[in-house]
PDB file of N, CA and C in Angstrom:
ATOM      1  N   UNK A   1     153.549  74.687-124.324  1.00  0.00           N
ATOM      2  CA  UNK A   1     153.680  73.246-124.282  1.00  0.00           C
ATOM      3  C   UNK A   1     154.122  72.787-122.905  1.00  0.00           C
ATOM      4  N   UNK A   2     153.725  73.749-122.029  1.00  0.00           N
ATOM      5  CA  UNK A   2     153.921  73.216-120.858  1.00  0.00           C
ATOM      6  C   UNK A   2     153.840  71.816-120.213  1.00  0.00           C
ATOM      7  N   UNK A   3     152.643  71.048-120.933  1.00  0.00           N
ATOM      8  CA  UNK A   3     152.386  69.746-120.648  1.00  0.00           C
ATOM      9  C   UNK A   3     153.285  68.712-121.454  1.00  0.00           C
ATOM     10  N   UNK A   4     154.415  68.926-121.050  1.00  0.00           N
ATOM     11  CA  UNK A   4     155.574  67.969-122.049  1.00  0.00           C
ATOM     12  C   UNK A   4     156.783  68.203-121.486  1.00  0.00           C
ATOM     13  N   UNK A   5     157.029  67.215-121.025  1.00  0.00           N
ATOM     14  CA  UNK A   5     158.332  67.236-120.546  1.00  0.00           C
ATOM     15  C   UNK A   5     159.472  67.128-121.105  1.00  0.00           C
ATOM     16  N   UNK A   6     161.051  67.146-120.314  1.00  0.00           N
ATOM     17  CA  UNK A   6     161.720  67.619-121.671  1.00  0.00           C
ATOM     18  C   UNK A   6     163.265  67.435-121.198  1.00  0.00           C
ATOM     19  N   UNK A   7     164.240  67.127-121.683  1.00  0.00           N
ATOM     20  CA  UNK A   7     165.283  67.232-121.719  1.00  0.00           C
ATOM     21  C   UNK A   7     166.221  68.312-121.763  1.00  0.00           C
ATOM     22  N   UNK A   8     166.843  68.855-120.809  1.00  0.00           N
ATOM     23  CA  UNK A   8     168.008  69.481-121.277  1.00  0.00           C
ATOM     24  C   UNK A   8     169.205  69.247-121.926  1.00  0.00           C
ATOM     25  N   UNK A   9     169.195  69.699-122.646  1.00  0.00           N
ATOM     26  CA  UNK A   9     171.128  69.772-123.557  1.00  0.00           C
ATOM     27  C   UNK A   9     171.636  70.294-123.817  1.00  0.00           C
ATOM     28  N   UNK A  10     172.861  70.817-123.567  1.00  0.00           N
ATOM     29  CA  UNK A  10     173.989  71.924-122.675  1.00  0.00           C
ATOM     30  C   UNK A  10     174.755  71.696-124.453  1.00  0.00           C
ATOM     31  N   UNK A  11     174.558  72.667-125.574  1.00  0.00           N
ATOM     32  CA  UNK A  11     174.655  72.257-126.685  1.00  0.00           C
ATOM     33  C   UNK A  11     176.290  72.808-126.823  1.00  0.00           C
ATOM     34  N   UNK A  12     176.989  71.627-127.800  1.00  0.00           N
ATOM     35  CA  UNK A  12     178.566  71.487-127.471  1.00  0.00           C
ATOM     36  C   UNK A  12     179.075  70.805-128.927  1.00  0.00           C
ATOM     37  N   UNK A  13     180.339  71.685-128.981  1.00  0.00           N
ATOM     38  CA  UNK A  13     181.031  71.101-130.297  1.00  0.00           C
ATOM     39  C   UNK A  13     181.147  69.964-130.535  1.00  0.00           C
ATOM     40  N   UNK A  14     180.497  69.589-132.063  1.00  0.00           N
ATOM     41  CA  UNK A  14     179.987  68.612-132.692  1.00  0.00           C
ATOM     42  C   UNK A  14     178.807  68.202-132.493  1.00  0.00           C
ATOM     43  N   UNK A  15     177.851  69.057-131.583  1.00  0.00           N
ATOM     44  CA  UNK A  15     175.924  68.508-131.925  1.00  0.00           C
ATOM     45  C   UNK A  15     176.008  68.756-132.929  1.00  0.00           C
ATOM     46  N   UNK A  16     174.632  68.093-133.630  1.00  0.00           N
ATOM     47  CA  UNK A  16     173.873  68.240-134.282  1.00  0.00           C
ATOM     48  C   UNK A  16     172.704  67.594-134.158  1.00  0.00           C
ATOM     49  N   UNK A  17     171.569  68.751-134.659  1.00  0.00           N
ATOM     50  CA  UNK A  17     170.232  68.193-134.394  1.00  0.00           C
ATOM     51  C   UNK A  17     169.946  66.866-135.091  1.00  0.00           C
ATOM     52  N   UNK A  18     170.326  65.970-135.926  1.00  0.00           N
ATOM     53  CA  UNK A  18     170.115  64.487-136.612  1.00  0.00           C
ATOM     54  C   UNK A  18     170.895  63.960-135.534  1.00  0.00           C
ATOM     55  N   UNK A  19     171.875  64.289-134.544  1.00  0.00           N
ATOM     56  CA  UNK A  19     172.640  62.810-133.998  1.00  0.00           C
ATOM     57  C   UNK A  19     172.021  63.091-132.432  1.00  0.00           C
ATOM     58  N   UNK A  20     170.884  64.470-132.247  1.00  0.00           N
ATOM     59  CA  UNK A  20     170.547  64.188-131.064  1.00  0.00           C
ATOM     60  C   UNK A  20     169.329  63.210-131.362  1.00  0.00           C
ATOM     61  N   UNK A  21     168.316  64.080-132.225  1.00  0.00           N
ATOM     62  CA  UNK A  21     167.301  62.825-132.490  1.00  0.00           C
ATOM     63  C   UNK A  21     167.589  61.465-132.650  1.00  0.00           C
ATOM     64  N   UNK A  22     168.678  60.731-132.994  1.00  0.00           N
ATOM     65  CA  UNK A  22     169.097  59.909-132.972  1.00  0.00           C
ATOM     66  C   UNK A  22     169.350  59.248-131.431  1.00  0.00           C
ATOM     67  N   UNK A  23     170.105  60.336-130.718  1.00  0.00           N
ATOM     68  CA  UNK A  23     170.157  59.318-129.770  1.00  0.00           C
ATOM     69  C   UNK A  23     169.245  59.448-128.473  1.00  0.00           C
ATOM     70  N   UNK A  24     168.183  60.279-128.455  1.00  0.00           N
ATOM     71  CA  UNK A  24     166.664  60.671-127.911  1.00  0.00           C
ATOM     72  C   UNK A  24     165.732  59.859-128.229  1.00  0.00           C
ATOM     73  N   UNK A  25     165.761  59.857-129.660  1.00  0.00           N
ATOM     74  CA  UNK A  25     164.404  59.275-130.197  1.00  0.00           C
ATOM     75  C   UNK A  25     164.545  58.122-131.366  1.00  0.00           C
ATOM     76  N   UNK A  26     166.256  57.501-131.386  1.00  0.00           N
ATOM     77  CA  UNK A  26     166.606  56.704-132.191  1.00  0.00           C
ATOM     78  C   UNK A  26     165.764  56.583-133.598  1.00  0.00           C
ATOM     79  N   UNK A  27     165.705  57.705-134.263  1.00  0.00           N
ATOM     80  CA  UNK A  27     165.938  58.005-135.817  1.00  0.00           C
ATOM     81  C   UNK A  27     166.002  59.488-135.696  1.00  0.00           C
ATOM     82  N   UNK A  28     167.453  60.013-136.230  1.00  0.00           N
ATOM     83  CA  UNK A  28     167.703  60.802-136.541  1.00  0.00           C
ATOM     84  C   UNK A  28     166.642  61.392-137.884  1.00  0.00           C
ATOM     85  N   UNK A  29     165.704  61.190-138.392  1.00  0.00           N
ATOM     86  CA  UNK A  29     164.706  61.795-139.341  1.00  0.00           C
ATOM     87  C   UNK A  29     164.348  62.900-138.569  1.00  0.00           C
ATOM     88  N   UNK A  30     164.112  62.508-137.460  1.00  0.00           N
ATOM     89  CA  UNK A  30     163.088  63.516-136.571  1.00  0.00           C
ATOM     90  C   UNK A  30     163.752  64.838-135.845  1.00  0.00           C
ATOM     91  N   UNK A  31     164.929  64.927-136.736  1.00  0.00           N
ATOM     92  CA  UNK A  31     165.891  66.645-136.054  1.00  0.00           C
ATOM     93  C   UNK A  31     164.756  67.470-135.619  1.00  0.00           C
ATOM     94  N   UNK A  32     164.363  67.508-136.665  1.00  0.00           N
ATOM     95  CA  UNK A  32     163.194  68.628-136.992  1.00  0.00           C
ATOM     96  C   UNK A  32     162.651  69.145-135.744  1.00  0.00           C
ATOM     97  N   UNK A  33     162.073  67.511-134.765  1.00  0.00           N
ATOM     98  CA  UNK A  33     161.548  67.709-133.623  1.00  0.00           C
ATOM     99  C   UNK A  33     161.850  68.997-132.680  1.00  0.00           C
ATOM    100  N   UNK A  34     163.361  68.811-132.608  1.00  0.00           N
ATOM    101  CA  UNK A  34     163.795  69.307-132.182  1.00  0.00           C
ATOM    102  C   UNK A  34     164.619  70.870-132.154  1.00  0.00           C
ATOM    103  N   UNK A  35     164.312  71.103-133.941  1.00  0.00           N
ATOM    104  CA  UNK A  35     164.729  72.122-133.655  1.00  0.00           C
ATOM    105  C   UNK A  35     163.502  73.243-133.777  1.00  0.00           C
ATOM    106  N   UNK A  36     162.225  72.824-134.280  1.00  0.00           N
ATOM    107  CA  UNK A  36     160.868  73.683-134.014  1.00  0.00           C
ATOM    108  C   UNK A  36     160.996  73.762-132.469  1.00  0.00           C
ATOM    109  N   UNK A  37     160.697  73.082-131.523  1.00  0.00           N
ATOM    110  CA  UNK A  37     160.822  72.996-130.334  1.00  0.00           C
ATOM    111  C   UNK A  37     161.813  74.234-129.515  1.00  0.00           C
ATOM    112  N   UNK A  38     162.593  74.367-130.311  1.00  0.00           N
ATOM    113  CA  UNK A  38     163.687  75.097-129.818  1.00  0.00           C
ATOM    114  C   UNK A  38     164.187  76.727-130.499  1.00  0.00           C
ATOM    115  N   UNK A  39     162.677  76.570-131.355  1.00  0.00           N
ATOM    116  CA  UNK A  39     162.825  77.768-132.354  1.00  0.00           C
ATOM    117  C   UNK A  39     164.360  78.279-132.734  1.00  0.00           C
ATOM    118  N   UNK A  40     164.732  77.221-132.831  1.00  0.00           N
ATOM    119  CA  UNK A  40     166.343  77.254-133.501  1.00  0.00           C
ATOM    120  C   UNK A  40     166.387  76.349-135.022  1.00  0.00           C
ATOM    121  N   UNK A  41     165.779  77.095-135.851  1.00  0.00           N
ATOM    122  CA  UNK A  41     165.716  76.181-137.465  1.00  0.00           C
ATOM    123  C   UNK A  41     166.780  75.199-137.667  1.00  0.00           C
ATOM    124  N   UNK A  42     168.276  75.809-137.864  1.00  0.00           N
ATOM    125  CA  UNK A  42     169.376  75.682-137.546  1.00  0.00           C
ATOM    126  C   UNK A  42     170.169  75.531-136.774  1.00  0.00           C
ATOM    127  N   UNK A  43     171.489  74.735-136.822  1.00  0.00           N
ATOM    128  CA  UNK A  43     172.483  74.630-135.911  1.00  0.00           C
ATOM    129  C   UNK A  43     173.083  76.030-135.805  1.00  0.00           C
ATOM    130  N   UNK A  44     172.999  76.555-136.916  1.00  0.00           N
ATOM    131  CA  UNK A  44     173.667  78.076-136.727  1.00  0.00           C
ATOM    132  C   UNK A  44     173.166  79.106-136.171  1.00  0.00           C
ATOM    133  N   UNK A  45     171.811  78.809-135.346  1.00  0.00           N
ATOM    134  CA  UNK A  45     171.106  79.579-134.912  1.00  0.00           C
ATOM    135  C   UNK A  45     171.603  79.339-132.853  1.00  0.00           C
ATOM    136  N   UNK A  46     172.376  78.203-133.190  1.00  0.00           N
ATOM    137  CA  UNK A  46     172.782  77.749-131.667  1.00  0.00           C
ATOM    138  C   UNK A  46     174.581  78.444-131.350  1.00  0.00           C
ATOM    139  N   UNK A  47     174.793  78.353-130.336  1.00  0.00           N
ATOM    140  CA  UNK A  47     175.925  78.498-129.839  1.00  0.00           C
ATOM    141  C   UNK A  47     176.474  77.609-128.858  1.00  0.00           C
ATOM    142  N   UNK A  48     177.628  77.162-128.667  1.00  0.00           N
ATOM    143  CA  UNK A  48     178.069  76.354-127.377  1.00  0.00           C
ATOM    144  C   UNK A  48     177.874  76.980-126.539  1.00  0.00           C
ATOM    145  N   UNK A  49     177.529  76.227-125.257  1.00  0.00           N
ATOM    146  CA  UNK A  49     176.924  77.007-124.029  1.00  0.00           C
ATOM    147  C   UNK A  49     175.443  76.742-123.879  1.00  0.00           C
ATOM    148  N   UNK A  50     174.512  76.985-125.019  1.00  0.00           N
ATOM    149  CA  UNK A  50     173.466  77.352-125.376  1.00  0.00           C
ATOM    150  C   UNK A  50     172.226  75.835-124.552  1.00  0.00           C
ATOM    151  N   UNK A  51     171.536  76.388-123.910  1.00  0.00           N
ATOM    152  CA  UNK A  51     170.500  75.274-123.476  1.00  0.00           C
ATOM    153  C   UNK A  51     169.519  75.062-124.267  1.00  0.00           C
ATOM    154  N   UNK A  52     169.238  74.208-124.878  1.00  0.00           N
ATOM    155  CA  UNK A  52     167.964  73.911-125.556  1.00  0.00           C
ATOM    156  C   UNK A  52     167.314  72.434-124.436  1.00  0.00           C
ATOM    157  N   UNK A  53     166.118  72.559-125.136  1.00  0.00           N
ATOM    158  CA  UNK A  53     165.643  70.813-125.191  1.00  0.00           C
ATOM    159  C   UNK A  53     164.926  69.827-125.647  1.00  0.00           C
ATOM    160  N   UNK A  54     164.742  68.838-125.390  1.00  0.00           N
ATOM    161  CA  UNK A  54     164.570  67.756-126.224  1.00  0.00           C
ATOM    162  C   UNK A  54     162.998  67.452-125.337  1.00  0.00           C
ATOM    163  N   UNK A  55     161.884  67.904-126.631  1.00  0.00           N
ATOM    164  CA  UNK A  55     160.860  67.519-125.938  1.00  0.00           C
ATOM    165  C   UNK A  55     160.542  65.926-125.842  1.00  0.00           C
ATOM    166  N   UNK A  56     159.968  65.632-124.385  1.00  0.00           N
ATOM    167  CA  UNK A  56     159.476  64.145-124.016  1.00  0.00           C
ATOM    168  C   UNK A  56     158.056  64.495-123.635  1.00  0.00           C
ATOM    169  N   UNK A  57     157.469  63.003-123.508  1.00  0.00           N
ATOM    170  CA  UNK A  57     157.438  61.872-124.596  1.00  0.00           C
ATOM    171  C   UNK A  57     157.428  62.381-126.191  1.00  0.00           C
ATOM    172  N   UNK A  58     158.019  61.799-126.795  1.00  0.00           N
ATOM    173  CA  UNK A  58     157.972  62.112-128.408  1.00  0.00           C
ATOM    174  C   UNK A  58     156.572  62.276-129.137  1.00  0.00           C
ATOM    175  N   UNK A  59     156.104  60.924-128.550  1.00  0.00           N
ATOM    176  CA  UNK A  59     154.324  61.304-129.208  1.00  0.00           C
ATOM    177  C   UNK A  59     153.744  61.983-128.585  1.00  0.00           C
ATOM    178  N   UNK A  60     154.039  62.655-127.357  1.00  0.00           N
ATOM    179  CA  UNK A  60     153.003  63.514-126.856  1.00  0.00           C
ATOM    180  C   UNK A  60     153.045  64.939-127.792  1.00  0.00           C
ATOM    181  N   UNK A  61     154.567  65.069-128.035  1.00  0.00           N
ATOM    182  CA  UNK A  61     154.798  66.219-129.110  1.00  0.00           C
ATOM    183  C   UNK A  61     153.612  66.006-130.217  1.00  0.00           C
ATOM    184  N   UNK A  62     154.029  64.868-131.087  1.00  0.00           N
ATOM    185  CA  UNK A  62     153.310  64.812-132.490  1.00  0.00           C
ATOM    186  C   UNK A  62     152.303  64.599-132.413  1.00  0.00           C
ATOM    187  N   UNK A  63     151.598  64.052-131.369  1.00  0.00           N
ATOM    188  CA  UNK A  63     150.181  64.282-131.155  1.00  0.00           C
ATOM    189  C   UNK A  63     149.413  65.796-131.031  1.00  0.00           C
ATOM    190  N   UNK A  64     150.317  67.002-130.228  1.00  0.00           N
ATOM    191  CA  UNK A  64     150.194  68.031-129.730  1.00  0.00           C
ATOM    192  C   UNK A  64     150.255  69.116-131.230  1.00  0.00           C
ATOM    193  N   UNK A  65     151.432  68.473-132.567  1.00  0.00           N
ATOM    194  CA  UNK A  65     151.475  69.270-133.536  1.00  0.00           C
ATOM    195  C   UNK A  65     151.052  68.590-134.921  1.00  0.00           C
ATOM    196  N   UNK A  66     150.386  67.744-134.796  1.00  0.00           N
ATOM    197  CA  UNK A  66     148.957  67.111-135.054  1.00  0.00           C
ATOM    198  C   UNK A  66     149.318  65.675-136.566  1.00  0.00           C
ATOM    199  N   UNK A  67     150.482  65.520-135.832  1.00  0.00           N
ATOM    200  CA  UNK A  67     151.271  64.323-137.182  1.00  0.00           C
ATOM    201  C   UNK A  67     151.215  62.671-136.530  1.00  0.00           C
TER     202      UNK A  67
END
């Protein structure tokens, strides 16, 4: 998915994937986005410290995974 740009987030006590989608993509529905993206299903699959990111543009994603 090289063609998608993307956010870093330096992941830290008290994320969670609903309050990043929330404040990325203002509706937290769309965790999901973010945690396929990050092949992290789960928060428990993350650690503090841990870099993930937040793919941009949003529709270029759901266009790309065909929703």
């Amino acid at each position: 998915m090289a063609f998608m740009d993307g956010i870093a987030h330096t992941w830290s006590l008290g994320d969670r994937y609903y309050k990043l989608a929330d404040k990325y993509y203002k509706d937290p529905t769309l965790w999901w986005v973010i945690a396929w993206f990050n092949r992290a299903p789960t928060e428990a699959h993350l650690q503090i410290g841990d870099v993930i990111v937040i793919p941009t543009p949003l529709n270029d994603f759901l266009d790309w995974v065909g929703l």
